[in-house]
C-alpha atoms as a PDB file:
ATOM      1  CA  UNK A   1     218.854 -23.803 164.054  1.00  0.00           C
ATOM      2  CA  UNK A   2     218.507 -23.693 160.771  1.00  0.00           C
ATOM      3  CA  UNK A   3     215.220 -25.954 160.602  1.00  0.00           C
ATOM      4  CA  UNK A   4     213.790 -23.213 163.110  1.00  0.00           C
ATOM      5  CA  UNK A   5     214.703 -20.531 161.046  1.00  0.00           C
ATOM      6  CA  UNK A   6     212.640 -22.080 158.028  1.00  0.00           C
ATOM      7  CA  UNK A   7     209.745 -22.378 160.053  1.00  0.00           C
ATOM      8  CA  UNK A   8     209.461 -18.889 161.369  1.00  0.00           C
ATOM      9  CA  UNK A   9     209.627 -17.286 158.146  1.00  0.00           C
ATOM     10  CA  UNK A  10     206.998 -19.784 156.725  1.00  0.00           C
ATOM     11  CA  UNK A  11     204.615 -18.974 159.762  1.00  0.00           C
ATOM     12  CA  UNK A  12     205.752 -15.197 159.548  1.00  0.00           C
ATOM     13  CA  UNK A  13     202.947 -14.654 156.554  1.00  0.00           C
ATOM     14  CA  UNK A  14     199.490 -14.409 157.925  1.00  0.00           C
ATOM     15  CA  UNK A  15     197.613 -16.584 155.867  1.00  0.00           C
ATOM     16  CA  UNK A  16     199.523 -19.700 156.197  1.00  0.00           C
ATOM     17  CA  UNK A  17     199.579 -18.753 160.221  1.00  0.00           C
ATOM     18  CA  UNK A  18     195.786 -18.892 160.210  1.00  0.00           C
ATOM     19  CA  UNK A  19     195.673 -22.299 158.190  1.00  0.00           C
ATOM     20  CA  UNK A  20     197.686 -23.437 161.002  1.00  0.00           C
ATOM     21  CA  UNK A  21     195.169 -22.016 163.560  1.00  0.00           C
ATOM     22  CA  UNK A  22     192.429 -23.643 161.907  1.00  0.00           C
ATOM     23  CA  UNK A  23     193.652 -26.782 160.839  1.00  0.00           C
ATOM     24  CA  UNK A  24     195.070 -27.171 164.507  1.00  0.00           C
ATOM     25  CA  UNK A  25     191.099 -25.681 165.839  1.00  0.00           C
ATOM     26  CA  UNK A  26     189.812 -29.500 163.289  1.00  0.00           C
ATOM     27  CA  UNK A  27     191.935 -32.733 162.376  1.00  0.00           C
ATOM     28  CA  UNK A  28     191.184 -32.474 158.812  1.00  0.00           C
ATOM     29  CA  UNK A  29     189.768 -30.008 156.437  1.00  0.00           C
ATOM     30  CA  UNK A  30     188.965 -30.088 152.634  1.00  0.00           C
ATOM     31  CA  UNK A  31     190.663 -26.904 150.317  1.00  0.00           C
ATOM     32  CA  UNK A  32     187.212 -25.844 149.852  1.00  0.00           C
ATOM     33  CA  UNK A  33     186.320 -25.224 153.356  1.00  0.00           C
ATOM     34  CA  UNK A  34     189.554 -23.416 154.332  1.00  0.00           C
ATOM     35  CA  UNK A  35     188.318 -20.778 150.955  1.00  0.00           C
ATOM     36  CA  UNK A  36     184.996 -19.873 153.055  1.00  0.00           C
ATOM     37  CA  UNK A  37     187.102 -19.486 156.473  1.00  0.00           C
ATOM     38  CA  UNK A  38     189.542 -17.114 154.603  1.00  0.00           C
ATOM     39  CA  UNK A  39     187.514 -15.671 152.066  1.00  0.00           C
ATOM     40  CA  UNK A  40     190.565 -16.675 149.996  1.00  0.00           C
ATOM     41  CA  UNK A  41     190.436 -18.212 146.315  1.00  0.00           C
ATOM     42  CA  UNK A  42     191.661 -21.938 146.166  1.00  0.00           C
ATOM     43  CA  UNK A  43     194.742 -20.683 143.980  1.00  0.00           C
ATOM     44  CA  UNK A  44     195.933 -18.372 146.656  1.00  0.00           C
ATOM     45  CA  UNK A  45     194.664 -20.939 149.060  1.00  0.00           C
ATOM     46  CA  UNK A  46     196.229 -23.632 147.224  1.00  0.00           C
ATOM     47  CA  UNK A  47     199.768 -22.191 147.418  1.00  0.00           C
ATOM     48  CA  UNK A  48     199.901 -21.543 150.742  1.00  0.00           C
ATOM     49  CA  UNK A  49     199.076 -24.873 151.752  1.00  0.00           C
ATOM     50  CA  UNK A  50     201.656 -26.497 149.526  1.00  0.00           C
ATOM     51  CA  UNK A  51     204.358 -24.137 150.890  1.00  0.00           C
ATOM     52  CA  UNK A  52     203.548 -25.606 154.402  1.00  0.00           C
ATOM     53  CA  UNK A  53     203.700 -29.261 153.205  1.00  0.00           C
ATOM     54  CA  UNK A  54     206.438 -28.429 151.496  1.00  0.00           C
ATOM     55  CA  UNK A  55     207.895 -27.489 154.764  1.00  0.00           C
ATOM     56  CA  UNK A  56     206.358 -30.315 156.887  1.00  0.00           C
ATOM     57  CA  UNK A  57     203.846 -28.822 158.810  1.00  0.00           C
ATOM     58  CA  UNK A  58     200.888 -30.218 157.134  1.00  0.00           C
ATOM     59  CA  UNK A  59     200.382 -33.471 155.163  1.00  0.00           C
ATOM     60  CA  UNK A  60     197.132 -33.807 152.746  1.00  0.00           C
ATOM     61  CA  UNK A  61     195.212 -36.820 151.513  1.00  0.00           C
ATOM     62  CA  UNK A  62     193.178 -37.231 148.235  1.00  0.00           C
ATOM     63  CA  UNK A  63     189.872 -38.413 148.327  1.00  0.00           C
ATOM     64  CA  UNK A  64     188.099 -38.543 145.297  1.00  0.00           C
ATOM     65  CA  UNK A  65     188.420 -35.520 143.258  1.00  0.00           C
ATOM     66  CA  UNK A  66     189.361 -33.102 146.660  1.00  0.00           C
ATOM     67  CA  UNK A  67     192.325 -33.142 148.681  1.00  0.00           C
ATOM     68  CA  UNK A  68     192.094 -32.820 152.935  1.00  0.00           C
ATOM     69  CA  UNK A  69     194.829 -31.308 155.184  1.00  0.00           C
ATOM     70  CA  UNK A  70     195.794 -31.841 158.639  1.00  0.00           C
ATOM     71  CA  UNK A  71     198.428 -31.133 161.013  1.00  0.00           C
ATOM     72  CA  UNK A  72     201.590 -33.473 160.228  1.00  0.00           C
ATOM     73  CA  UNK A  73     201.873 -35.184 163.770  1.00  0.00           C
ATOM     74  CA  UNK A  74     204.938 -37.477 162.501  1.00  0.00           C
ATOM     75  CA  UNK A  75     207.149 -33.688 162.760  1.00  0.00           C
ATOM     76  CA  UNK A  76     210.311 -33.102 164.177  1.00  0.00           C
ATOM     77  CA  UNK A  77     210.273 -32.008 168.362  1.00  0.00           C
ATOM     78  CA  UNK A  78     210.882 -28.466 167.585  1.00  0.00           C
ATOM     79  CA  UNK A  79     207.897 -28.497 164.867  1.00  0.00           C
ATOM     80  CA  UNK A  80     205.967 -30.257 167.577  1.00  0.00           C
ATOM     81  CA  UNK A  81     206.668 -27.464 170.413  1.00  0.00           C
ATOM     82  CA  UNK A  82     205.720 -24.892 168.046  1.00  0.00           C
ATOM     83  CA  UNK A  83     202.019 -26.269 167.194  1.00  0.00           C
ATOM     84  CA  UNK A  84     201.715 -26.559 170.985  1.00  0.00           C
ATOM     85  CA  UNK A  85     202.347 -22.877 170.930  1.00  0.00           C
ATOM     86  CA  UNK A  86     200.190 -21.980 168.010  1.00  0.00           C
ATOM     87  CA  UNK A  87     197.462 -23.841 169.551  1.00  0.00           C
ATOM     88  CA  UNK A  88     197.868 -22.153 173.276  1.00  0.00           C
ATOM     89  CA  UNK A  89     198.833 -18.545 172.297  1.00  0.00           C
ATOM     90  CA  UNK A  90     196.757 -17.793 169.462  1.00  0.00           C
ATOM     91  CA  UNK A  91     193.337 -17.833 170.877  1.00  0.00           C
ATOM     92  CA  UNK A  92     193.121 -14.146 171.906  1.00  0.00           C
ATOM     93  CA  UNK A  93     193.943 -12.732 167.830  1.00  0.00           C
ATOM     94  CA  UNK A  94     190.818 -11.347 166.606  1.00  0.00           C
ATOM     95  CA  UNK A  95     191.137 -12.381 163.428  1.00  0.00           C
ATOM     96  CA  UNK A  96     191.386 -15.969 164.390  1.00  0.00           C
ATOM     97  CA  UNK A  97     188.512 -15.714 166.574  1.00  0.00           C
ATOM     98  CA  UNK A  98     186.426 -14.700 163.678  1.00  0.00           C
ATOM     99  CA  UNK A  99     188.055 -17.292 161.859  1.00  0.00           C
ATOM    100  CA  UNK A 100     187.322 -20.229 164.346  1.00  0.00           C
ATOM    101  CA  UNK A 101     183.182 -18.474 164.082  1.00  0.00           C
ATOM    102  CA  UNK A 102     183.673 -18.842 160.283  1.00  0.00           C
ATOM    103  CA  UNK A 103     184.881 -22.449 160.636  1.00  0.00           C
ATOM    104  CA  UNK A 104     182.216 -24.042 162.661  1.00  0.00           C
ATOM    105  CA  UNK A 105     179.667 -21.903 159.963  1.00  0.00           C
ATOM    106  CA  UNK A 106     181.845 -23.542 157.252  1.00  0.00           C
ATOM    107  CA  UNK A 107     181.890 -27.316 158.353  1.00  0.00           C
ATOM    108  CA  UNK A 108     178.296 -27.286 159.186  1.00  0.00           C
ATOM    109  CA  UNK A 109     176.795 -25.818 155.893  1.00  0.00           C
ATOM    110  CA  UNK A 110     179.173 -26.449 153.503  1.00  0.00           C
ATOM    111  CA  UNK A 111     178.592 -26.622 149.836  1.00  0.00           C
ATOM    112  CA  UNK A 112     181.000 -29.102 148.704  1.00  0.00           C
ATOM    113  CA  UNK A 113     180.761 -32.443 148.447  1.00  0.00           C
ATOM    114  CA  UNK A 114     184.118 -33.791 149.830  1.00  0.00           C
ATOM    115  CA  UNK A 115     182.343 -35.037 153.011  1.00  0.00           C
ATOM    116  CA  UNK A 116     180.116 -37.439 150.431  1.00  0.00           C
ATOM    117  CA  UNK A 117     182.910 -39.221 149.532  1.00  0.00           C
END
């Protein structure tokens, strides 16, 4: 129960909720391009995404100079059931709909050069 608990009030602040969304819309994505989806600086970015390692929901990956997050798949059954839900029930939100618009924009033309490497 407790394990639950954790993960609700991590996925009860909206930010981190719609990192979820979009990480769980791609399989991996760079710092940089979750900033243009959120309009967010990387140090607000930046915290929110170690707070949901942290928790493990998300593992990340260096490559080079940037670092890439995805979805941890290697998560515990109830972790599991709830990015099954994420991924089903949040497709209606409007804000995530503009942020799944933002995200194709964001992968296609974006400025950083993580995808060199």
């Amino acid at each position: 129960m407790e394990e639950l608990i954790r993960i609700f009030e991590i996925l009860g602040d909206e930010t981190r909720l719609r990192i979820m969304k979009i990480l769980l819309e791609r399989d991996t994505l760079c710092v940089c391009e979750i900033m243009q989806v959120l309009g967010a600086s990387q140090t607000r970015v930046s915290k929110h995404l170690r707070i949901l390692k942290d928790a493990g929901l998300l593992k990340s990956k260096k490559k080079g100079l940037w670092v890439h997050y995805s979805i941890n798949k290697n998560s515990s059954k109830n972790m599991k059931e709830i990015l099954l839900f994420l991924k089903e029930m949040l497709n209606e939100d409007g804000i995530l709909i503009k942020d799944k618009k933002r995200l194709a924009k964001a992968v296609k033309f974006s400025q950083c050069k993580c995808k060199i490497v």
